[in-house]
Protein backbone atom coordinates (compact mmCIF):
# COMPACT_ATOMS: atom_id res chain seq x y z
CA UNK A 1 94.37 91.23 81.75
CA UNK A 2 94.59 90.54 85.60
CA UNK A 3 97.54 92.02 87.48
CA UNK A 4 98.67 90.84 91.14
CA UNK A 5 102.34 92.47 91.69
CA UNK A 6 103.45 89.19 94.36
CA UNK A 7 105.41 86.20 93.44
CA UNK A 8 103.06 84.58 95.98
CA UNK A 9 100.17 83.91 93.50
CA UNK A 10 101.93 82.15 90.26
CA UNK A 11 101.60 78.64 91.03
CA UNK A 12 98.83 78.73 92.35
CA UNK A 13 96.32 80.72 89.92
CA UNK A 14 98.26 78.88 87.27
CA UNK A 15 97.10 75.13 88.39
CA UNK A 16 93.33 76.74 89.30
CA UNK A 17 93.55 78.78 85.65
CA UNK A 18 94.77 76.80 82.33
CA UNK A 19 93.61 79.72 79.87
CA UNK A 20 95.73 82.55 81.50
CA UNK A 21 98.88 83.92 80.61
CA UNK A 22 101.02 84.60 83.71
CA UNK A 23 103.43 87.74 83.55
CA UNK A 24 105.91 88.40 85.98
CA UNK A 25 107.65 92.09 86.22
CA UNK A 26 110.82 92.58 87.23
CA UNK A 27 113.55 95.33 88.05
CA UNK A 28 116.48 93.20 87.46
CA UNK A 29 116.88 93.91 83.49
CA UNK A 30 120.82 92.13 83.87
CA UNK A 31 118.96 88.70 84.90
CA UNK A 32 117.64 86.02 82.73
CA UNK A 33 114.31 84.28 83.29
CA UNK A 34 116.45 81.26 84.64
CA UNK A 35 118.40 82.98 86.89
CA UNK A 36 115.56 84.62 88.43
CA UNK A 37 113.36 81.38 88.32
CA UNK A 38 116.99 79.22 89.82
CA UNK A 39 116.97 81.88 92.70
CA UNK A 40 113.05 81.43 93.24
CA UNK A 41 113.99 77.62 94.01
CA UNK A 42 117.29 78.12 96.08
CA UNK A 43 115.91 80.89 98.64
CA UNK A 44 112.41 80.06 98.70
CA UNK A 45 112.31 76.58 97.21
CA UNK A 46 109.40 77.51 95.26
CA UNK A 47 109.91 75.87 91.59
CA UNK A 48 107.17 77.33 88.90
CA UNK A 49 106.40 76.11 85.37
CA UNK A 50 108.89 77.53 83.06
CA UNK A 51 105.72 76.72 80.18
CA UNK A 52 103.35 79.25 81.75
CA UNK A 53 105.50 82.20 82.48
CA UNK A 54 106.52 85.28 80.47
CA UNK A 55 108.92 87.79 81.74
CA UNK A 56 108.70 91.25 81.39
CA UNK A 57 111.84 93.61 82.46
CA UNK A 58 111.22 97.09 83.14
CA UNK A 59 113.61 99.96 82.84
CA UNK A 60 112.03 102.40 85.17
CA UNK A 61 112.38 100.61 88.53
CA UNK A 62 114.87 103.42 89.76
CA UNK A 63 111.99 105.39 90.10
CA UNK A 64 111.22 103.62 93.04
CA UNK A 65 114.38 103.41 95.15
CA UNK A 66 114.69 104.94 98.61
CA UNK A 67 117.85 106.21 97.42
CA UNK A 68 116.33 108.72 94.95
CA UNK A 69 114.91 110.05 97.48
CA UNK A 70 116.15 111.49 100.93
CA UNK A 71 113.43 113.67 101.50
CA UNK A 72 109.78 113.63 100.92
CA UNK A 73 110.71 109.41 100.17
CA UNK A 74 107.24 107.91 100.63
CA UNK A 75 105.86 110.61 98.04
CA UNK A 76 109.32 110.07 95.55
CA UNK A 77 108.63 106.08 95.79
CA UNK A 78 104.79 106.32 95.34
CA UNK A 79 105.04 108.87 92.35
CA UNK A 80 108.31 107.09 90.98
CA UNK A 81 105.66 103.92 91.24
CA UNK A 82 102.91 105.40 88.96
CA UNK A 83 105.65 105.67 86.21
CA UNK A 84 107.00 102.09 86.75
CA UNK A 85 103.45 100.80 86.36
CA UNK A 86 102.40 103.01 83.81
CA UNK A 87 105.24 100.96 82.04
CA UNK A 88 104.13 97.53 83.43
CA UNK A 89 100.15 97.39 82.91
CA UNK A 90 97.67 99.45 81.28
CA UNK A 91 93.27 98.28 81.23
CA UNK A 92 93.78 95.81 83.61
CA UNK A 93 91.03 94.43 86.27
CA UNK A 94 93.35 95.02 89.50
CA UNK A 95 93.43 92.74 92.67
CA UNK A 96 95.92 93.46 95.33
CA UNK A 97 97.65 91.43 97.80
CA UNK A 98 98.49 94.09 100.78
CA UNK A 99 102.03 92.58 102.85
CA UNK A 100 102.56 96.24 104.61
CA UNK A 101 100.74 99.57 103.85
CA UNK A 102 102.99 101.59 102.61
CA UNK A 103 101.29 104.45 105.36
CA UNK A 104 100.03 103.66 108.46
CA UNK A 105 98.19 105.17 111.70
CA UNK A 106 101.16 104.14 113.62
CA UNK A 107 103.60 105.83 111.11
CA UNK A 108 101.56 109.02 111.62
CA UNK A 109 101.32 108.68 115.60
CA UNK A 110 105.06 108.16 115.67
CA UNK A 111 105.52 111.09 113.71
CA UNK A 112 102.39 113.25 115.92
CA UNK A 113 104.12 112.00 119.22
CA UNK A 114 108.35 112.58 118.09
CA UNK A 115 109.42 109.27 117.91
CA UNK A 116 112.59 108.73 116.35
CA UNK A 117 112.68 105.62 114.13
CA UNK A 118 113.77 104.70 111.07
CA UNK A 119 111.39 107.05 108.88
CA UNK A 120 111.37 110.09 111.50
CA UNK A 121 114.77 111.10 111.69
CA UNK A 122 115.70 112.37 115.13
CA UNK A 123 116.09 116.47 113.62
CA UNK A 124 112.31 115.89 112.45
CA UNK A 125 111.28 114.77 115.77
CA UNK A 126 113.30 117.16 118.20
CA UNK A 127 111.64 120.27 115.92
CA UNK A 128 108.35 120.65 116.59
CA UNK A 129 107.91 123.13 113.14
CA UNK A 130 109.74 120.29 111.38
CA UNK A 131 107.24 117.78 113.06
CA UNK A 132 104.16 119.72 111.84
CA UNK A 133 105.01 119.89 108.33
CA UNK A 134 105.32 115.91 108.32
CA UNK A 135 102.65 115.43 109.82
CA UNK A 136 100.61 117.34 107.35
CA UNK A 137 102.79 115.63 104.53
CA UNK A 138 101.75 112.53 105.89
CA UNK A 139 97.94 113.03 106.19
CA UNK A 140 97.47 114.24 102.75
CA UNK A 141 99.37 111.43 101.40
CA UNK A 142 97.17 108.86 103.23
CA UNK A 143 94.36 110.29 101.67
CA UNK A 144 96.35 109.63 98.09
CA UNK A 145 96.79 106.23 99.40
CA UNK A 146 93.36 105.23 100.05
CA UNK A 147 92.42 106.80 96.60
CA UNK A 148 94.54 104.77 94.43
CA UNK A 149 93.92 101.48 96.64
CA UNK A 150 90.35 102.10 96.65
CA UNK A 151 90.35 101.33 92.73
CA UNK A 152 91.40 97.57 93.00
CA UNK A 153 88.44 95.54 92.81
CA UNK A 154 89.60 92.70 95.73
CA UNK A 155 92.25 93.63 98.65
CA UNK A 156 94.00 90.54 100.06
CA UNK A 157 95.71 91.29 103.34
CA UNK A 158 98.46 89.33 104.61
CA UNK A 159 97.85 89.36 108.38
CA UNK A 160 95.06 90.70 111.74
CA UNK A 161 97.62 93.66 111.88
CA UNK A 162 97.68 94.49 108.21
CA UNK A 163 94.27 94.10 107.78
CA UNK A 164 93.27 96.21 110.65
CA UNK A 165 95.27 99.12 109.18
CA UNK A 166 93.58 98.48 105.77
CA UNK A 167 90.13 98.87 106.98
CA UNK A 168 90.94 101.57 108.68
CA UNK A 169 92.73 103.39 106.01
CA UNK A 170 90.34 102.62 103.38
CA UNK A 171 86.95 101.23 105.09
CA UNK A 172 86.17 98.47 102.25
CA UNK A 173 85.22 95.70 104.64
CA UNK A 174 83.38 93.80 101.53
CA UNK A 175 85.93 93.22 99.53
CA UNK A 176 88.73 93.08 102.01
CA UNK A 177 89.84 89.24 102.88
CA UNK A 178 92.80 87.88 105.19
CA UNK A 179 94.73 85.54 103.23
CA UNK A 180 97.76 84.71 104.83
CA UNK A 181 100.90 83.98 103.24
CA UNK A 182 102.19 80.23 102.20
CA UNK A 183 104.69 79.22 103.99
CA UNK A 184 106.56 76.22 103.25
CA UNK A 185 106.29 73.85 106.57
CA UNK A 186 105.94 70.11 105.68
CA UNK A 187 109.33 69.57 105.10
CA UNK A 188 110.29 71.67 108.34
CA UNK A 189 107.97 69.83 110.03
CA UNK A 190 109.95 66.42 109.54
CA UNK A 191 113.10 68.11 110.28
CA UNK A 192 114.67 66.16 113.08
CA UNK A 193 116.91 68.18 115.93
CA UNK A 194 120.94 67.17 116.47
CA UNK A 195 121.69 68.05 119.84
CA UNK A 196 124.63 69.58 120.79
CA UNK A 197 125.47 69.16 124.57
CA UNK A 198 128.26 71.40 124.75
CA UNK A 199 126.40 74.42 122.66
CA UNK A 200 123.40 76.29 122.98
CA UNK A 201 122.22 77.87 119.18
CA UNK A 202 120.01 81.05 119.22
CA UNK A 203 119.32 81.95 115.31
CA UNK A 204 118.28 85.22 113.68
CA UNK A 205 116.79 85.05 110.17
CA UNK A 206 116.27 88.37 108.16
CA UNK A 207 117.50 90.95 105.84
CA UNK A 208 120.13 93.44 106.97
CA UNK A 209 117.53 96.20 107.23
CA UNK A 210 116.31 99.06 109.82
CA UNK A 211 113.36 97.83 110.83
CA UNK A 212 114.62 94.02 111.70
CA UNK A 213 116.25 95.91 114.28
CA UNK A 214 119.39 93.57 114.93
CA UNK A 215 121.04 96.03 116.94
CA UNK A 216 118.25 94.69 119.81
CA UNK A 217 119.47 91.07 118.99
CA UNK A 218 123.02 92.11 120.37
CA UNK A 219 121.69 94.32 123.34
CA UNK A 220 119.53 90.69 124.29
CA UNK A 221 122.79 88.46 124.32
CA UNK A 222 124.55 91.67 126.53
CA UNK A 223 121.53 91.20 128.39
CA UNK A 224 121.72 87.36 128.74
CA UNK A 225 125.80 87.49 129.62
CA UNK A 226 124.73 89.95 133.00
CA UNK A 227 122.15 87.14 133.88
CA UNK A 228 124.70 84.40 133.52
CA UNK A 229 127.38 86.61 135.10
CA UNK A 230 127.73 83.68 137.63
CA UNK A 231 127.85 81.00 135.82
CA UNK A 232 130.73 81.62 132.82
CA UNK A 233 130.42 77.55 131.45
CA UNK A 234 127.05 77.84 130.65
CA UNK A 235 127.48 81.57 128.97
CA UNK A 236 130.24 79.94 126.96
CA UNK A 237 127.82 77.07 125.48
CA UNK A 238 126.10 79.80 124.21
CA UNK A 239 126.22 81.30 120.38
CA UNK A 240 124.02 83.72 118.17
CA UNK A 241 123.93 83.06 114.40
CA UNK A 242 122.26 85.97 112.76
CA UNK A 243 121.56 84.75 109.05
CA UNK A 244 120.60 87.73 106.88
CA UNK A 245 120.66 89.15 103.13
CA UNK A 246 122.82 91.72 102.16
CA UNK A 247 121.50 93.10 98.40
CA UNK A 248 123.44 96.46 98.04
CA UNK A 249 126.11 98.47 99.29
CA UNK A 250 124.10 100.06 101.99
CA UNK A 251 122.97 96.85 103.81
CA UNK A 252 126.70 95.74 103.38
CA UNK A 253 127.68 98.71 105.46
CA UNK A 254 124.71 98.06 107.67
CA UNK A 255 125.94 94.27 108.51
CA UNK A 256 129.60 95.73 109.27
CA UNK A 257 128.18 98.34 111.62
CA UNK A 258 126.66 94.96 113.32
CA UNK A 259 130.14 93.54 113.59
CA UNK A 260 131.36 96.56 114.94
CA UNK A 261 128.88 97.17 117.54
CA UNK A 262 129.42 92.83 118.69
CA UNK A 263 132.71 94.15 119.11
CA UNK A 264 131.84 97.12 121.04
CA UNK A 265 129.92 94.84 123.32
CA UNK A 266 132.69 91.99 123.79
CA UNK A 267 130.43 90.18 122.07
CA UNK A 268 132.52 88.83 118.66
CA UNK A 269 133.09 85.53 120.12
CA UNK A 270 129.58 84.30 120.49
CA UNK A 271 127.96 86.00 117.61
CA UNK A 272 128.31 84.37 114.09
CA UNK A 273 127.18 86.17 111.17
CA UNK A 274 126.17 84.18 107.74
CA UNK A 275 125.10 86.79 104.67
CA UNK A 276 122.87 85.25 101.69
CA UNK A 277 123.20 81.61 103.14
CA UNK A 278 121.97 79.13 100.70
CA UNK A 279 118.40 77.48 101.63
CA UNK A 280 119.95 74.05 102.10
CA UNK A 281 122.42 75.37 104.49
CA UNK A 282 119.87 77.16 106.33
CA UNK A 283 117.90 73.94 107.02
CA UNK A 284 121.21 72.01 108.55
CA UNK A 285 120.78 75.39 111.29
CA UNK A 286 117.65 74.36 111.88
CA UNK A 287 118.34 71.07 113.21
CA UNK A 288 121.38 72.27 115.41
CA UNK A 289 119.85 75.47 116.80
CA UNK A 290 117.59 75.66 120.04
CA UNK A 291 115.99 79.01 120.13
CA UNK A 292 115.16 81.01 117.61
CA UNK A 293 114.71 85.57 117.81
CA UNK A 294 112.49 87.64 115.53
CA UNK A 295 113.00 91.68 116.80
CA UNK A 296 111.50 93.85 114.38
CA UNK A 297 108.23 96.17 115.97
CA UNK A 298 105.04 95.60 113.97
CA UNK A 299 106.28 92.59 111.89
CA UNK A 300 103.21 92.41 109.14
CA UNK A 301 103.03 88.60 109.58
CA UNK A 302 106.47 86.99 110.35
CA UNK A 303 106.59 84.31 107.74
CA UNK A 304 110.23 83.54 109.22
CA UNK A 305 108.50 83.45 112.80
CA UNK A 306 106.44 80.35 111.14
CA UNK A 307 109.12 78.98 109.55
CA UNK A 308 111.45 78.86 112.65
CA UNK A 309 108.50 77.17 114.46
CA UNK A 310 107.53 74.40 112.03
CA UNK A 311 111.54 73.82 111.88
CA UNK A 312 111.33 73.11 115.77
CA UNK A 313 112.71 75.99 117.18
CA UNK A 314 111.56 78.09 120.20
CA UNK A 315 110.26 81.10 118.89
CA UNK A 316 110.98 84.69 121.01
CA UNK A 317 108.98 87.64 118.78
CA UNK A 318 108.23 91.06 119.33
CA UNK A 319 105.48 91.94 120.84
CA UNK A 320 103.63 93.71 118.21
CA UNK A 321 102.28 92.85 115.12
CA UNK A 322 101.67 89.94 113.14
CA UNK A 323 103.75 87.73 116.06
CA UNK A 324 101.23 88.98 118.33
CA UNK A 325 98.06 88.78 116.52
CA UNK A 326 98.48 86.14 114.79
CA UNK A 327 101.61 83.59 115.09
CA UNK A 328 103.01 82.97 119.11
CA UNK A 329 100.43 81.88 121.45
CA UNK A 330 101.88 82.54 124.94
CA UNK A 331 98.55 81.22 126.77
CA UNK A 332 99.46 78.19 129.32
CA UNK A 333 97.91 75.33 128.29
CA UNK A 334 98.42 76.54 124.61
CA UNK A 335 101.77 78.07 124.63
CA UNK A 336 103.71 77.73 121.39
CA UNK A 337 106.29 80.57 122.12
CA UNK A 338 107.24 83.46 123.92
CA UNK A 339 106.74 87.39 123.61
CA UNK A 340 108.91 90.09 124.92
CA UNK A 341 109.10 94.07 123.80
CA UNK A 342 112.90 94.57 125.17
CA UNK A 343 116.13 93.01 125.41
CA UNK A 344 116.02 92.64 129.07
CA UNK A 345 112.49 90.85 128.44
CA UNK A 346 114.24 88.82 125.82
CA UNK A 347 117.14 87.56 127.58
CA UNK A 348 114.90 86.37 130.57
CA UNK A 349 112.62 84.34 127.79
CA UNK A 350 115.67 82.62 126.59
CA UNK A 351 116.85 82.06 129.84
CA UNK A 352 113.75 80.71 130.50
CA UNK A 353 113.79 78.27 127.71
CA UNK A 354 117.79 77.34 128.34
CA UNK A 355 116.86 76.33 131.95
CA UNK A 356 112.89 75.00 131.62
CA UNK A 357 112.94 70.78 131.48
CA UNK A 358 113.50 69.26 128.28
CA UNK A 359 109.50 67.71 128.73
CA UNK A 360 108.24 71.63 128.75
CA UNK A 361 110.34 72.39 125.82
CA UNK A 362 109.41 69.83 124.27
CA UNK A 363 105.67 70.63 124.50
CA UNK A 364 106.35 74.18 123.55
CA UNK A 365 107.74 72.74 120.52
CA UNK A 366 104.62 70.21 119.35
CA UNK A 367 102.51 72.91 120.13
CA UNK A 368 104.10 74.99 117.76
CA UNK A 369 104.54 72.50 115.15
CA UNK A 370 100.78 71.85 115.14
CA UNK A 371 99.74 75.53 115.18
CA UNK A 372 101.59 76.26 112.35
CA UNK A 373 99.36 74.35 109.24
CA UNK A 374 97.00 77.21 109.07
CA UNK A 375 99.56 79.17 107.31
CA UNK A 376 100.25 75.75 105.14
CA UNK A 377 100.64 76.20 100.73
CA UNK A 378 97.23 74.42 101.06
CA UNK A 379 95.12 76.80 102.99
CA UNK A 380 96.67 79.65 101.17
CA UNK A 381 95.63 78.29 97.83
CA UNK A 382 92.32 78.03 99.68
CA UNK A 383 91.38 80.98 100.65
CA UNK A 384 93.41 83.56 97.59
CA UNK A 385 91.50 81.77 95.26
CA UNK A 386 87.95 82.56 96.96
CA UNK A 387 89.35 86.25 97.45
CA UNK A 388 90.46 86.54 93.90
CA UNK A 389 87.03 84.10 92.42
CA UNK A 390 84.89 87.59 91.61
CA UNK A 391 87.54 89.08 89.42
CA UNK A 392 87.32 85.74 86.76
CA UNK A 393 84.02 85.92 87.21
């Protein structure tokens, strides 16, 4: 048996493969295999072969919920995992398809330097005893990390930035490979724009968590109302749709903090915000909406970055990251978006875009459209099945 814990690789190892028996695992022991499989096609319009496919529901996932565990929660989740696949898989050949490492070098400089972020909590970092102890906690358990990932006999990494992490944390070059993720784009591609003279869209596409970091997306339209101070009609064309998923009670209370802090800000009337939008409703706010933001530091990859671009939208990303390495090309001659690290840095880039010619736009645009098919369905199947060719071997 051969074990890959993505939903990435189904279709496409079962149209390479005919003799293998696909398992997916899953959590969610109150769904059925249609429900799960009818969600598959609504969010990510991915539709698999009902034929192929057995399900498997596993009772232990609460092992691995942040919420067991408010201290010590990277060592909680990666214990609680060894019982969840202890329950899942037993003598398989293991291949692993890497979208974040669950430790990084920058985790542990945040945590060496005092940052506060969202996993070093700002008593940690003010307390320099506190500090040392998680530091030490954190080096051990990046040794545990590279043990276990060590074992799996092929490491697919999802991005430059991931990758680079990988090698560093576990120096396998020779079986490391950079497979980027599919991403949808053809039909996005074709999508043709409605323009809207009297409104200027800016859209925001990700989960209601930490790291996204949406409170920045309201501090960049604060930002872009100072620079517009003199000119009101033009600040009035101007809206923010931040399209997210909410899938418990703590990401609920997370959105209405959001709404609370627009309000804060003065900011309720040009912010909309649309929780677990349907995928066709998402692609009519592609073809009304102008710009498009991506805020979270040290996105992996950014497959919403990609999608956002292929959909015609003018892509402002974070500085870090897969966006960086990987996606935006802010080169003239090349350009097929724009980088910034704050929200004054943002609101000048969309400022930028709101008052550059509609021919520079425009080229922005084709640029992006075209640089986006290396990270086409195609070129994925491409390149996982090469990565993943020694273990059927």
């Amino acid at each position: 048996m051969l074990a890959f814990f993505t939903h990435t690789v189904t279709p496409v190892v079962g149209n390479k493969y005919d003799n293998i028996k696909i398992v997916i695992y899953t959590g969610d022991i109150d769904a059925t295999p249609s429900s799960i499989l009818e969600k598959a096609k609504n969010v990510f319009n991915i539709a698999l072969d009902v034929d192929k496919i057995t399900f498997v529901f596993l009772k232990q996932r609460h092992w691995v919920e942040a919420r067991k565990y408010p201290h010590f929660t990277l060592l909680g989740q990666s214990l609680g995992s060894i019982v969840l696949g202890l329950e899942a898989v037993s003598d398989c050949r293991v291949g692993c398809y890497v979208h974040y490492p669950t430790i990084s070098t920058d985790m542990l400089k945040r945590v060496q330097y005092r940052h506060t972020a969202h996993n070093n909590k700002a008593y940690v970092a003010r307390n320099p005893f506190l500090t040392r102890i998680k530091l030490v906690y954190y080096r051990l358990f990046s040794k545990m990390y590279r043990f276990a990932s060590r074992c799996s006999e092929t490491i697919m990494v999802n991005s430059s930035w991931t990758e680079n992490h990988i090698l560093e944390l576990l120096d396998v070059p020779f079986k490391t490979f950079r497979v980027y993720p599919p991403c949808e784009i053809e039909h996005l591609r074709k999508l043709e724009h409605i323009e809207k003279n009297d409104e200027i869209v800016i859209l925001s596409v990700g989960q209601f968590r930490p790291e996204k970091n949406h409170p920045l997306q309201l501090q960049i339209l604060y930002e872009l109302r100072t620079l517009l101070a003199r000119d009101e009609d033009l600040w009035n064309q101007i809206r923010l749709i931040i399209v997210g998923s909410c899938r418990n009670e703590e990401e609920y209370e997370r959105l209405q903090n959001m709404k609370d802090l627009a309000k804060h800000l003065s900011l309720e009337n040009s912010i909309d915000f649309k929780v677990n939008v349907p995928y066709d409703d998402l692609l009519k706010m592609y073809e009304t909406t102008k710009i498009g933001i991506h805020t979270m530091w040290n996105e992996h990859f950014g497959i919403g970055i990609v999608e956002c671009m292929a959909a015609g939208l003018i892509m402002v990303a974070h500085k870090s990251g897969g966006p960086l390495l990987d996606i935006v090309e802010t080169s003239e001659g090349s350009q097929n978006g724009f980088l910034a690290t704050d929200a004054v840095e943002y609101a000048a880039c969309i400022l930028n875009i709101i008052l550059s010619p509609d021919e520079a736009n425009q080229n922005i645009i084709d640029a992006a459209r075209s640089s986006v098919a290396r990270f086409s369905e195609e070129e994925f199947d491409k390149q996982f099945l090469r990565a993943i060719s020694t273990l059927f071997n």
